[in-house]
N, C-alpha and C. Protein backbone atom coordinates (compact mmCIF):
# COMPACT_ATOMS: atom_id res chain seq x y z
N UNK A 1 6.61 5.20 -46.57
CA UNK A 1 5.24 5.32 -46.14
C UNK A 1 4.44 4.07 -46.46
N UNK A 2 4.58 3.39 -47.67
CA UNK A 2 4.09 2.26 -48.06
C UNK A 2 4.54 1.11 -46.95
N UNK A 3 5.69 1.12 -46.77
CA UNK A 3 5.79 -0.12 -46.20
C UNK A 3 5.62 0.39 -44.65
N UNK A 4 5.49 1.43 -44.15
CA UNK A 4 4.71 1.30 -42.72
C UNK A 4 2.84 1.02 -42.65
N UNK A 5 2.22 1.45 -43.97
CA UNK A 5 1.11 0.78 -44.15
C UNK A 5 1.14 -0.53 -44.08
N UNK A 6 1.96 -1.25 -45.07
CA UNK A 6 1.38 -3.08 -45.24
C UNK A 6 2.32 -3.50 -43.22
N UNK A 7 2.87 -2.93 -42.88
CA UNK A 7 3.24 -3.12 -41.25
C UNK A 7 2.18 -3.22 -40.62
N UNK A 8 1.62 -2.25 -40.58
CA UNK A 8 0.00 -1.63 -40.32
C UNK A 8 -0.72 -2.93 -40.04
N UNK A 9 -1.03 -3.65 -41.48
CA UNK A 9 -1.95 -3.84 -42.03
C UNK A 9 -1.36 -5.66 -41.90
N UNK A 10 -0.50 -5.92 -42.04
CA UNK A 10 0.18 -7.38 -41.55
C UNK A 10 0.24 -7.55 -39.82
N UNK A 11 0.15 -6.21 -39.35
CA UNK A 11 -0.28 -6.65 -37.83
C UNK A 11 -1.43 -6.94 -37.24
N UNK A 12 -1.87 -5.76 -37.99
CA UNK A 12 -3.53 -6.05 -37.62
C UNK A 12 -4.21 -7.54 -38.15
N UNK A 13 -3.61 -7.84 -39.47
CA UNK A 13 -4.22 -9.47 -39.79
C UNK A 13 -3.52 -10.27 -38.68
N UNK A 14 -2.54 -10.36 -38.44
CA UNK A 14 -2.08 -11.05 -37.25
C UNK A 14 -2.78 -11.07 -35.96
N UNK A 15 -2.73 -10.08 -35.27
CA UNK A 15 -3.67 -9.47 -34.04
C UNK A 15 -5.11 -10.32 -34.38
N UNK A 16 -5.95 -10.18 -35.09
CA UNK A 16 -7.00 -10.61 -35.70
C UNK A 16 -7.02 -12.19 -35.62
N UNK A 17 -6.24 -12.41 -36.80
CA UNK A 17 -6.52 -14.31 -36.70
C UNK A 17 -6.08 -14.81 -34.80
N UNK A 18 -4.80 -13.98 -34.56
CA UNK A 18 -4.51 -14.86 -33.20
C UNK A 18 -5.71 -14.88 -32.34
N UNK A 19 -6.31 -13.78 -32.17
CA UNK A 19 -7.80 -13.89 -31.50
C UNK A 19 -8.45 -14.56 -32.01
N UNK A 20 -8.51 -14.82 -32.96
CA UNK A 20 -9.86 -15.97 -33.50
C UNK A 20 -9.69 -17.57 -33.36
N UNK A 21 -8.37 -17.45 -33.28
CA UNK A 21 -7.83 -18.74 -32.44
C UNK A 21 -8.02 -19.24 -31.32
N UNK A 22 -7.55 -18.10 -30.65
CA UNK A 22 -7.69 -18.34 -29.01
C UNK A 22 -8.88 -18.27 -28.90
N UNK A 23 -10.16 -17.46 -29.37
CA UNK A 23 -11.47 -17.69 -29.01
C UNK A 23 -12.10 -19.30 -29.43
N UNK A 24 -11.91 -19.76 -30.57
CA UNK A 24 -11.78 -21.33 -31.04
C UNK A 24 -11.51 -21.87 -30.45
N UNK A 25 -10.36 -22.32 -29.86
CA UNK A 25 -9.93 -22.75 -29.03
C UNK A 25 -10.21 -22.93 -27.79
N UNK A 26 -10.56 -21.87 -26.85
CA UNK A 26 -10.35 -21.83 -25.63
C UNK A 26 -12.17 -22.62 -25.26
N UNK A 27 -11.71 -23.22 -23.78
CA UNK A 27 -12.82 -24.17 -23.21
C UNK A 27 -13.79 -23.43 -22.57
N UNK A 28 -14.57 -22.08 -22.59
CA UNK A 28 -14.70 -21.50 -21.81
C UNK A 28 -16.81 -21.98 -22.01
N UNK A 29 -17.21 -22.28 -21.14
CA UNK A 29 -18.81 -22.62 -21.11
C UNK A 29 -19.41 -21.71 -20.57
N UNK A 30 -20.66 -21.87 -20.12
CA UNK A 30 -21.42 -21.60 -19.11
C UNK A 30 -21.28 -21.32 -17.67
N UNK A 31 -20.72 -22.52 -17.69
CA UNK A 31 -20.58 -22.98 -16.07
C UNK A 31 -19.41 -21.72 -15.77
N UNK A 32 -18.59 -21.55 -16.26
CA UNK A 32 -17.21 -20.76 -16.10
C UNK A 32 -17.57 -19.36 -15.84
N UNK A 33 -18.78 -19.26 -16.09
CA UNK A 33 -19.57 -17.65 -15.65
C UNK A 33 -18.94 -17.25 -14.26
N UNK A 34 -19.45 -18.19 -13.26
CA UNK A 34 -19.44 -17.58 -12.16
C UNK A 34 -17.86 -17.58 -11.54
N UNK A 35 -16.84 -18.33 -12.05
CA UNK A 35 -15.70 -18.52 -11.97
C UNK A 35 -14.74 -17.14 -12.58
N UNK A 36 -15.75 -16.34 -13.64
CA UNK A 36 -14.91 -15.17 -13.82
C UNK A 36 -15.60 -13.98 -13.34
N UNK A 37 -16.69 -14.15 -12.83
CA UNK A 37 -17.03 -12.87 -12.28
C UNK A 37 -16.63 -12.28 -10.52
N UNK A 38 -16.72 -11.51 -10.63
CA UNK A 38 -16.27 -10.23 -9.49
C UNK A 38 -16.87 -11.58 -8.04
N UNK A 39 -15.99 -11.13 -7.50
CA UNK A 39 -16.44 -11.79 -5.71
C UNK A 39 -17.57 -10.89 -5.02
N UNK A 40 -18.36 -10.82 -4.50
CA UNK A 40 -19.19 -10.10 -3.70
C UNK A 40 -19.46 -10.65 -2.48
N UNK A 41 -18.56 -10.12 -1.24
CA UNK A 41 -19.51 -10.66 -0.30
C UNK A 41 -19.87 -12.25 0.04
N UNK A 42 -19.58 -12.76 -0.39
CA UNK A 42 -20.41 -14.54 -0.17
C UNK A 42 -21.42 -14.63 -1.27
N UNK A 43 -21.92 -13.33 -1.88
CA UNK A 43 -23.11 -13.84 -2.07
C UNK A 43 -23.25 -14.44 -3.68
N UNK A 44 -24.13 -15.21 -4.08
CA UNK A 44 -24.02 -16.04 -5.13
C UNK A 44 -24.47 -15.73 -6.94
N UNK A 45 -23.04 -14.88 -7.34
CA UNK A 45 -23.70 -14.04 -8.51
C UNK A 45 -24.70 -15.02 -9.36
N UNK A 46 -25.04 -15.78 -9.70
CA UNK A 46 -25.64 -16.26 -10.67
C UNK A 46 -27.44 -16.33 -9.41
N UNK A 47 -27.83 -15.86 -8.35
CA UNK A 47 -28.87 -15.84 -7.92
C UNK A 47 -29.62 -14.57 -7.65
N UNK A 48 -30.80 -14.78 -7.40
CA UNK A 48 -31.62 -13.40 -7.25
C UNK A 48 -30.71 -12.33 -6.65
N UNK A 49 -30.60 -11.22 -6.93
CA UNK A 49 -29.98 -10.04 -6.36
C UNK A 49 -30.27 -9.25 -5.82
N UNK A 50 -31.88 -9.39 -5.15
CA UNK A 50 -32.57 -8.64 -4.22
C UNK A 50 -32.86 -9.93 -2.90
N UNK A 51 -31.52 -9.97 -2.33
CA UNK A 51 -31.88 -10.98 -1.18
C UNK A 51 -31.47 -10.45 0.08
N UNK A 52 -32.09 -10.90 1.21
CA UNK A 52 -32.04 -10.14 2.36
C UNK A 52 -30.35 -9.45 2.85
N UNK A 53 -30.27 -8.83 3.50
CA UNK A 53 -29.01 -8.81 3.63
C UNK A 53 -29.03 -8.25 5.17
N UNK A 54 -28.34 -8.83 6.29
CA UNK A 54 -27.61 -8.65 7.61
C UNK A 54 -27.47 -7.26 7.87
N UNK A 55 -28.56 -6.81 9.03
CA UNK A 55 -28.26 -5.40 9.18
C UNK A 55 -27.17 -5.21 10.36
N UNK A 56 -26.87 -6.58 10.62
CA UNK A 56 -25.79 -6.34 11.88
C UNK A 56 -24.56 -6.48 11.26
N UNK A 57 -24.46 -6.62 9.95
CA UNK A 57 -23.11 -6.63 8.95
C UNK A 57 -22.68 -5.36 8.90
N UNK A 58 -23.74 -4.44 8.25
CA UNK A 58 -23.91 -2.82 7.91
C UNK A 58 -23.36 -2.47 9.41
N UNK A 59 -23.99 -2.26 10.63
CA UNK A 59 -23.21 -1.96 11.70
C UNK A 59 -21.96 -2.15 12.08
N UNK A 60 -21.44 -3.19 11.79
CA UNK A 60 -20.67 -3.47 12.18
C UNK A 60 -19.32 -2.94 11.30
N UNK A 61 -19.53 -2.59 10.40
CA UNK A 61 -19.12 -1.86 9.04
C UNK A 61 -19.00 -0.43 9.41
N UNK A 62 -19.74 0.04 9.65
CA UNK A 62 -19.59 1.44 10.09
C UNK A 62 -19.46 2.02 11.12
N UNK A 63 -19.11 1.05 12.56
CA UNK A 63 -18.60 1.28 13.68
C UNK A 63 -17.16 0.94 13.73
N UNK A 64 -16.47 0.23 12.11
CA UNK A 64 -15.49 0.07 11.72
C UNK A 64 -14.73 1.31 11.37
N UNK A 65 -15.57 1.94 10.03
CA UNK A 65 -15.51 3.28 9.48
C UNK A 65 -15.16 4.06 10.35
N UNK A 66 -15.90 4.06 11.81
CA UNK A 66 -16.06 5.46 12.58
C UNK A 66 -14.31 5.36 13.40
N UNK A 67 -14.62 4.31 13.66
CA UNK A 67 -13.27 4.28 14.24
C UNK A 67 -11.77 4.66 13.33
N UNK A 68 -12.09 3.79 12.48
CA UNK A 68 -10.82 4.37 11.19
C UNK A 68 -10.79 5.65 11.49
N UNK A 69 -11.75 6.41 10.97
CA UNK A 69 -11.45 7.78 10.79
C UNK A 69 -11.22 8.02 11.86
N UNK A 70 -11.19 8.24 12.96
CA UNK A 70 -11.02 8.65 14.78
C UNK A 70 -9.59 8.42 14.68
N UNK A 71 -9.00 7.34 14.60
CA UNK A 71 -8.09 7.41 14.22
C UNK A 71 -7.01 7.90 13.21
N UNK A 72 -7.82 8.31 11.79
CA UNK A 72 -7.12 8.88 11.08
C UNK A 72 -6.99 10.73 11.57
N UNK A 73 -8.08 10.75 12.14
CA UNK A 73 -7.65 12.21 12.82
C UNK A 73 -6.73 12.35 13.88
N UNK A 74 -6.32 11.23 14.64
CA UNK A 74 -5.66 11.40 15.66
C UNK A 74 -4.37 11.52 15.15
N UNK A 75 -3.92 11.49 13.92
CA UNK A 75 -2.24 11.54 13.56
C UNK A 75 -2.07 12.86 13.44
N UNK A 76 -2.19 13.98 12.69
CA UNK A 76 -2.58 15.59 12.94
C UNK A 76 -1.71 15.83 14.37
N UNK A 77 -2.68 14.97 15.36
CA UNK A 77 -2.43 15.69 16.83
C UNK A 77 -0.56 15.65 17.42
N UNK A 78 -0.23 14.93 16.73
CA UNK A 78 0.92 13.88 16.97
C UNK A 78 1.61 14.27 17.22
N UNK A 79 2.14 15.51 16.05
CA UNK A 79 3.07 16.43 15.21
C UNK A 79 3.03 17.97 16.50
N UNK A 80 1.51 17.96 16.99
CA UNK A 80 1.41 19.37 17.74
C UNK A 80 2.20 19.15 19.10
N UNK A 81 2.42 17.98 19.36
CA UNK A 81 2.84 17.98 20.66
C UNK A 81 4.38 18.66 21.12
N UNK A 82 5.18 18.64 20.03
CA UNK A 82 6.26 19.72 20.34
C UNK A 82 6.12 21.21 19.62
N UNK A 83 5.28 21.78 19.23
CA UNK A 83 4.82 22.54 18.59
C UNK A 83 3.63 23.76 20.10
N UNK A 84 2.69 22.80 20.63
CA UNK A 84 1.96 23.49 21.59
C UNK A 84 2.35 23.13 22.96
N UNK A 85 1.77 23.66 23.46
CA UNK A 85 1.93 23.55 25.17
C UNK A 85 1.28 22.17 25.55
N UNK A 86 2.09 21.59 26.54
CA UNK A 86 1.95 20.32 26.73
C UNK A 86 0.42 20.53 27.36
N UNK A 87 0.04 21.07 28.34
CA UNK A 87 -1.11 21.00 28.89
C UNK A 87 -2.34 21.17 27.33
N UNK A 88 -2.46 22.01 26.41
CA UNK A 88 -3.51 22.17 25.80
C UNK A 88 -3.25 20.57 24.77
N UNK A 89 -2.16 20.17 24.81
CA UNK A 89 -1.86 18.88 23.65
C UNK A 89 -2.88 17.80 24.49
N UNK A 90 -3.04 18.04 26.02
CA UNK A 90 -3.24 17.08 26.62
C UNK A 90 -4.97 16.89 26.98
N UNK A 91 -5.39 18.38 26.83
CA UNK A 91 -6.87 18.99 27.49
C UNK A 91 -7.32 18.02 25.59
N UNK A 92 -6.21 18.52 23.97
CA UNK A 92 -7.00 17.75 23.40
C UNK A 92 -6.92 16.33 23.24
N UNK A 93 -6.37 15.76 23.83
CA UNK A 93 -6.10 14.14 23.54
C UNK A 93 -7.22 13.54 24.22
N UNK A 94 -7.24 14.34 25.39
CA UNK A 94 -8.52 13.58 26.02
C UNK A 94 -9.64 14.04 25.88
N UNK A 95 -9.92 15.10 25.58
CA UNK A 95 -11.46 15.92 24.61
C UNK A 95 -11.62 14.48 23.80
N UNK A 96 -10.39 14.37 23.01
CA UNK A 96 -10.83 13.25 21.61
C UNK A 96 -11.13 11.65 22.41
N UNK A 97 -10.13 11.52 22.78
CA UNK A 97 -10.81 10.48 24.01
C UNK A 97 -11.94 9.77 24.68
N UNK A 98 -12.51 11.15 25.26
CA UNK A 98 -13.83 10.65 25.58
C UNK A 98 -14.93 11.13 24.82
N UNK A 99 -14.84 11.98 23.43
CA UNK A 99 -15.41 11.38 22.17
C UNK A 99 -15.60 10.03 22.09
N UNK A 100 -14.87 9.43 21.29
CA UNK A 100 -14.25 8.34 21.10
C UNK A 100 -15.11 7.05 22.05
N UNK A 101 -14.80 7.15 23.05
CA UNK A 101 -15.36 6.76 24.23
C UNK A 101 -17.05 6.64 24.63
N UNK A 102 -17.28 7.71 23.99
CA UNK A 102 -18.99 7.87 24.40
C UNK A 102 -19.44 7.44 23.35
N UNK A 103 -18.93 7.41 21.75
CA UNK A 103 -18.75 6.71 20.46
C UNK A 103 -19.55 5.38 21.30
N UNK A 104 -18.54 4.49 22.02
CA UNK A 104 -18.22 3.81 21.99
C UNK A 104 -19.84 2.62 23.12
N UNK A 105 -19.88 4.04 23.80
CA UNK A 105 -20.70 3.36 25.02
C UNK A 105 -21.70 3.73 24.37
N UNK A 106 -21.95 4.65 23.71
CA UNK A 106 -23.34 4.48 22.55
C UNK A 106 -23.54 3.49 22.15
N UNK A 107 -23.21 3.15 21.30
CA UNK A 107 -22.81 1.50 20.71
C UNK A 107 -23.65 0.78 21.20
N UNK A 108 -22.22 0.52 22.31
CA UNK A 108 -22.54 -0.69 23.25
C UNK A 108 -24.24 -0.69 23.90
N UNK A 109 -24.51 0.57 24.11
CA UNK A 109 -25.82 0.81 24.71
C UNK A 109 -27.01 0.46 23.78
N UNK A 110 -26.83 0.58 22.55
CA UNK A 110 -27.81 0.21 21.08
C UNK A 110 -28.01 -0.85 20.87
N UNK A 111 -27.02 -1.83 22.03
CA UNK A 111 -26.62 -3.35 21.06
C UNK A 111 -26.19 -4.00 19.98
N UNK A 112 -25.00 -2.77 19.58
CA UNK A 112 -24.64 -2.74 18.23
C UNK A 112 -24.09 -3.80 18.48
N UNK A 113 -22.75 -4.00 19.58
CA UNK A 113 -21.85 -4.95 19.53
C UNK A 113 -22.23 -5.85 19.74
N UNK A 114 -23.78 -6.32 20.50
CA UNK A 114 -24.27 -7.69 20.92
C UNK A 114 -24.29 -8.38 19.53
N UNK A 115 -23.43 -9.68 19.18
CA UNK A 115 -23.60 -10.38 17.93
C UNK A 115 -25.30 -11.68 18.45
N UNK A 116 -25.76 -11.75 19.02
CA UNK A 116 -26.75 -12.51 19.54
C UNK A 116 -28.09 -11.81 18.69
N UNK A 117 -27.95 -10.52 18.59
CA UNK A 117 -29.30 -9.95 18.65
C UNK A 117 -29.90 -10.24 17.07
């Protein structure tokens, strides 16, 4: 029992000084801030963080989203096609379809997709 204490207790002094080394040691400044922090976007961590931000980014983002998921529902259908009758597999492919579709001409009709605007 004793000698798994001073184990203990010779690691932890070890563990200890080696960090106090490497913190001594190491070149790390100021400047190196922005070199270890998180990526965001472009935008420039070390500046104001209430700065405008691109509402045609956000759109374009979530006409991304919408589609993903449209697609992630369409795998489900995949599996039914030897399972149901070809005609109702088909009445839903194209139900989802021109979902999808009117999705789409919405959009287009909002000027989501115009990158000009």
């Amino acid at each position: 029992m004793i000698i798994m204490f001073y184990m203990f207790l010779l690691t932890f002094f070890i563990s200890n000084i080696l960090m106090i080394i490497s913190s001594v040691l190491s070149k790390k400044s100021f400047f190196d801030r922005e070199k270890s922090s998180p990526f965001e976007c472009g935008f420039d961590p070390l500046s104001l963080t209430r700065i405008p931000f691109s509402l045609h980014f956000f759109l374009i983002t979530v006409i991304f989203l919408i589609f993903d998921v449209e697609i992630a529902l369409l795998f489900p259908i995949i599996p039914l096609f030897l399972t149901v009758n070809f005609i109702i597999w088909t009445k839903m492919s194209i139900l989802f379809l021109i979902i999808l579709i009117l999705g789409l001409y919405h959009e287009w009709n909002q000027n989501m997709l115009n990158w000009t605007n």
